[in-house]
N, C-alpha and C. Protein backbone atom coordinates (compact mmCIF):
# COMPACT_ATOMS: atom_id res chain seq x y z
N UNK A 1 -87.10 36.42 93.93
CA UNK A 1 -86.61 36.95 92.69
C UNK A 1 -87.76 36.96 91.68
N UNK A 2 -87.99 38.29 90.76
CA UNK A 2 -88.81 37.99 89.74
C UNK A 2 -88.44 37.87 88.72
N UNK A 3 -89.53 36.47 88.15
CA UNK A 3 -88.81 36.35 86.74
C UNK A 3 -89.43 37.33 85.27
N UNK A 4 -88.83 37.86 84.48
CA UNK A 4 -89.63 38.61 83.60
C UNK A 4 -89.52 37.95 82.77
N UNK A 5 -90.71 37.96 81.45
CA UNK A 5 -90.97 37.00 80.69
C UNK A 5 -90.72 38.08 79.38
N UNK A 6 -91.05 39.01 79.58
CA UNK A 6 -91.00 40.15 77.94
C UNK A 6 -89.93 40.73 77.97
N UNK A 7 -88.63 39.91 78.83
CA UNK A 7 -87.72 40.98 78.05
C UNK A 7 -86.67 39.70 76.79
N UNK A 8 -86.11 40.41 76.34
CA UNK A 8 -85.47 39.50 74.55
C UNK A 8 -84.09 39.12 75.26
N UNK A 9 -83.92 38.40 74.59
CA UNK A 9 -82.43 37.53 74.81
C UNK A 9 -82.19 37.16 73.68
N UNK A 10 -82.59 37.42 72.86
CA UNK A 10 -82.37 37.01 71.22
C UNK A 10 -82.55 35.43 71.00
N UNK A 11 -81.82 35.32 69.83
CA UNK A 11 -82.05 33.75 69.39
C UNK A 11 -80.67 33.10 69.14
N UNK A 12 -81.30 31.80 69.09
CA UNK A 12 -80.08 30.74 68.66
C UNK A 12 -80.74 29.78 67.77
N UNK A 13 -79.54 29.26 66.84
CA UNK A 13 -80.29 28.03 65.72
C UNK A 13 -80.22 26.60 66.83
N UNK A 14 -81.15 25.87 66.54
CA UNK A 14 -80.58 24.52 67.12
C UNK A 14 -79.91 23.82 66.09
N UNK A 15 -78.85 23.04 66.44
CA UNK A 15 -78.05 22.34 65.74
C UNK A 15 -78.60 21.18 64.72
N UNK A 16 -79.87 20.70 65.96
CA UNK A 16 -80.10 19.39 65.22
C UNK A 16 -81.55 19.83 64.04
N UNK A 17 -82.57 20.40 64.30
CA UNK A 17 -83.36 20.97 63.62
C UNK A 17 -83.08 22.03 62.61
N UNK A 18 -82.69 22.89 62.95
CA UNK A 18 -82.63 24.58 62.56
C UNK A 18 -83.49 25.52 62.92
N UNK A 19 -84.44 25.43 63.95
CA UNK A 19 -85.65 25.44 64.44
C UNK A 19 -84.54 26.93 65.29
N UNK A 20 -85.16 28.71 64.89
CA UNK A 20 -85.01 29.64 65.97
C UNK A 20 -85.14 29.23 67.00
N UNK A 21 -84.44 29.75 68.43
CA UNK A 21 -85.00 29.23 69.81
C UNK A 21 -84.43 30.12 70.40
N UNK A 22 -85.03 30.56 71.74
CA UNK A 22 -85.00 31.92 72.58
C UNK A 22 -83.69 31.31 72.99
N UNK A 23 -82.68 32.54 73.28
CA UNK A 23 -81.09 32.05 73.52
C UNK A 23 -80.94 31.78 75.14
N UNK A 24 -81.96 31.85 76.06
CA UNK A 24 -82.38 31.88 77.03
C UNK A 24 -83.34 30.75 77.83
N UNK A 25 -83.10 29.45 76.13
CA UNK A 25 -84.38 28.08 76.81
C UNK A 25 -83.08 27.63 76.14
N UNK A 26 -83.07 26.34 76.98
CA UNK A 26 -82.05 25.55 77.06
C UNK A 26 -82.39 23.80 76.77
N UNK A 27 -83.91 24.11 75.97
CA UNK A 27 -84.21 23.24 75.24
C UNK A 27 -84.98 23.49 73.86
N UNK A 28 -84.75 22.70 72.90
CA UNK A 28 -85.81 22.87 71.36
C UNK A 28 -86.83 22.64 71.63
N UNK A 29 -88.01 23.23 71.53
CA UNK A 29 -89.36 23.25 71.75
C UNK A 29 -90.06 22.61 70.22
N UNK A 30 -89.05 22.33 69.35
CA UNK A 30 -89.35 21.41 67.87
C UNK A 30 -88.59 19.88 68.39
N UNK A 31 -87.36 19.54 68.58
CA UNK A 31 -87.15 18.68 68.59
C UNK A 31 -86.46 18.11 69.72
N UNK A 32 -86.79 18.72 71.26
CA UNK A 32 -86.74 18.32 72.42
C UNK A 32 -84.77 18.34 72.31
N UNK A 33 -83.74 18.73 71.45
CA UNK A 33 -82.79 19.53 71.83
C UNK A 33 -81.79 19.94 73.14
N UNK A 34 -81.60 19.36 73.81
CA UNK A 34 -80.94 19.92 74.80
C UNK A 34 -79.57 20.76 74.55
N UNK A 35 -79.65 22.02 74.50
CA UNK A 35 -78.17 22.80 74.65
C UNK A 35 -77.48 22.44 75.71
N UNK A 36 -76.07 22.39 75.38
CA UNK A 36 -75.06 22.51 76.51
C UNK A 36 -74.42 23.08 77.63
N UNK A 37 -74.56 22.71 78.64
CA UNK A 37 -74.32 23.54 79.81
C UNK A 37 -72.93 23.96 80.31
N UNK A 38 -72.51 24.87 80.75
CA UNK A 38 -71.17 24.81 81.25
C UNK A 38 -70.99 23.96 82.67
N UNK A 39 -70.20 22.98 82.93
CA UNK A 39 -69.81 22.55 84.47
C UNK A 39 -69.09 23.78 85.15
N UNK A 40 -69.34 23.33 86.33
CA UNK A 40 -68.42 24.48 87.38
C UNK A 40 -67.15 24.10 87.04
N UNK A 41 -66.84 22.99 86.90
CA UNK A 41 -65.10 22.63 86.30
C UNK A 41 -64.85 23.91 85.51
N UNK A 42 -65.69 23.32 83.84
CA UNK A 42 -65.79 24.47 83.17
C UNK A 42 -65.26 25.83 82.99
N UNK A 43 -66.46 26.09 83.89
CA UNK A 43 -66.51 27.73 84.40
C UNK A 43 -65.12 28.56 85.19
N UNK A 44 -64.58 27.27 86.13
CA UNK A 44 -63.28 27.81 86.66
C UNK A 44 -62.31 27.39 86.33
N UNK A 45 -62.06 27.01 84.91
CA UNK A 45 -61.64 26.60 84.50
C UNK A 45 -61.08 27.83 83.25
N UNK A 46 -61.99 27.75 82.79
CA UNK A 46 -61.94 29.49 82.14
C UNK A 46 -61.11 30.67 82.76
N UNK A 47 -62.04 30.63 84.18
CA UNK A 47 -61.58 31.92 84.55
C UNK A 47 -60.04 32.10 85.38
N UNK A 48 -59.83 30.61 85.50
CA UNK A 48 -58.07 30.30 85.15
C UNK A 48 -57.32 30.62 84.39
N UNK A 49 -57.73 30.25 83.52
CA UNK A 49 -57.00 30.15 81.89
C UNK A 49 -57.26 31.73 81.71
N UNK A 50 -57.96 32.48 82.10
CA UNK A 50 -57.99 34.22 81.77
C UNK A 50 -56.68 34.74 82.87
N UNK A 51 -56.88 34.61 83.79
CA UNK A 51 -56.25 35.12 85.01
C UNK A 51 -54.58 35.01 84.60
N UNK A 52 -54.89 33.53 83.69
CA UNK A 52 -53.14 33.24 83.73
C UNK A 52 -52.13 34.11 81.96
N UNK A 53 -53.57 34.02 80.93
CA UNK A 53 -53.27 34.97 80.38
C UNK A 53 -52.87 36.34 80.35
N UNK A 54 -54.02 36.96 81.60
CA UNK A 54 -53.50 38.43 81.84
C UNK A 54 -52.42 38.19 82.67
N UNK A 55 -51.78 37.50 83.34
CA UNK A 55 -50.56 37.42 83.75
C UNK A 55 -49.33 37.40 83.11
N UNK A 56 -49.38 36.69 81.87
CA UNK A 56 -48.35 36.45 80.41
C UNK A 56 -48.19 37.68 79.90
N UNK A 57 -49.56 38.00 79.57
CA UNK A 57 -49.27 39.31 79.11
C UNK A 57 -48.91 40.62 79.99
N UNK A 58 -48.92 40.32 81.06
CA UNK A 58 -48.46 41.56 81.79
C UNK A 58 -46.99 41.36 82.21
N UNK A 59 -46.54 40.26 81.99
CA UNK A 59 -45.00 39.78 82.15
C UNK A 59 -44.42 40.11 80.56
N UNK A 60 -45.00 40.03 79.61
CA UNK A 60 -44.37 40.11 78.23
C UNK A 60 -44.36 41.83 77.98
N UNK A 61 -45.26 42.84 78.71
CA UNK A 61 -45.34 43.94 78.09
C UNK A 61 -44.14 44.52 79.17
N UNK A 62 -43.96 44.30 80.08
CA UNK A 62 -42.88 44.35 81.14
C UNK A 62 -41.80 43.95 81.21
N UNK A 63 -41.77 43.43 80.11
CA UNK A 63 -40.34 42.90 80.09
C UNK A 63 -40.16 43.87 78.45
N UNK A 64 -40.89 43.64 77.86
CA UNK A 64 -40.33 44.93 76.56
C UNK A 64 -39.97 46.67 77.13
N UNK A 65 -40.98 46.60 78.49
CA UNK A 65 -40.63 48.28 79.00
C UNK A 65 -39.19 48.37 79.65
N UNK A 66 -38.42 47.33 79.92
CA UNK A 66 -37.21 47.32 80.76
C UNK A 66 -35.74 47.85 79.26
């Protein structure tokens, strides 16, 4: 895989400094910072909680078409 270095990902503030930081480093390069990661819990955890929404809502708009 190649990694490219010039393309933008924009920015983020760090919380603890205020120090800009590429939204794409996952540490403060001012005050050593660590951003937060998602767990795989997390992550499928989310995409639970979506799955079960579009389900609500496809039971609520279906039940107003009857």
């Amino acid at each position: 895989m190649r990694i490219v270095t010039d393309r933008n990902f924009g920015r983020r503030e760090c919380p603890s400094c205020g120090c800009e930081v590429p939204a794409n480093n996952n540490r403060c390069p001012v005050c050593g910072y660590e951003f937060p990661t998602a767990s795989p819990l997390q992550t499928r955890l989310r995409v639970w909680g979506a799955i079960l929404m579009l389900l609500l809502l496809l039971i609520l708009v279906l039940g107003l078409l009857q």
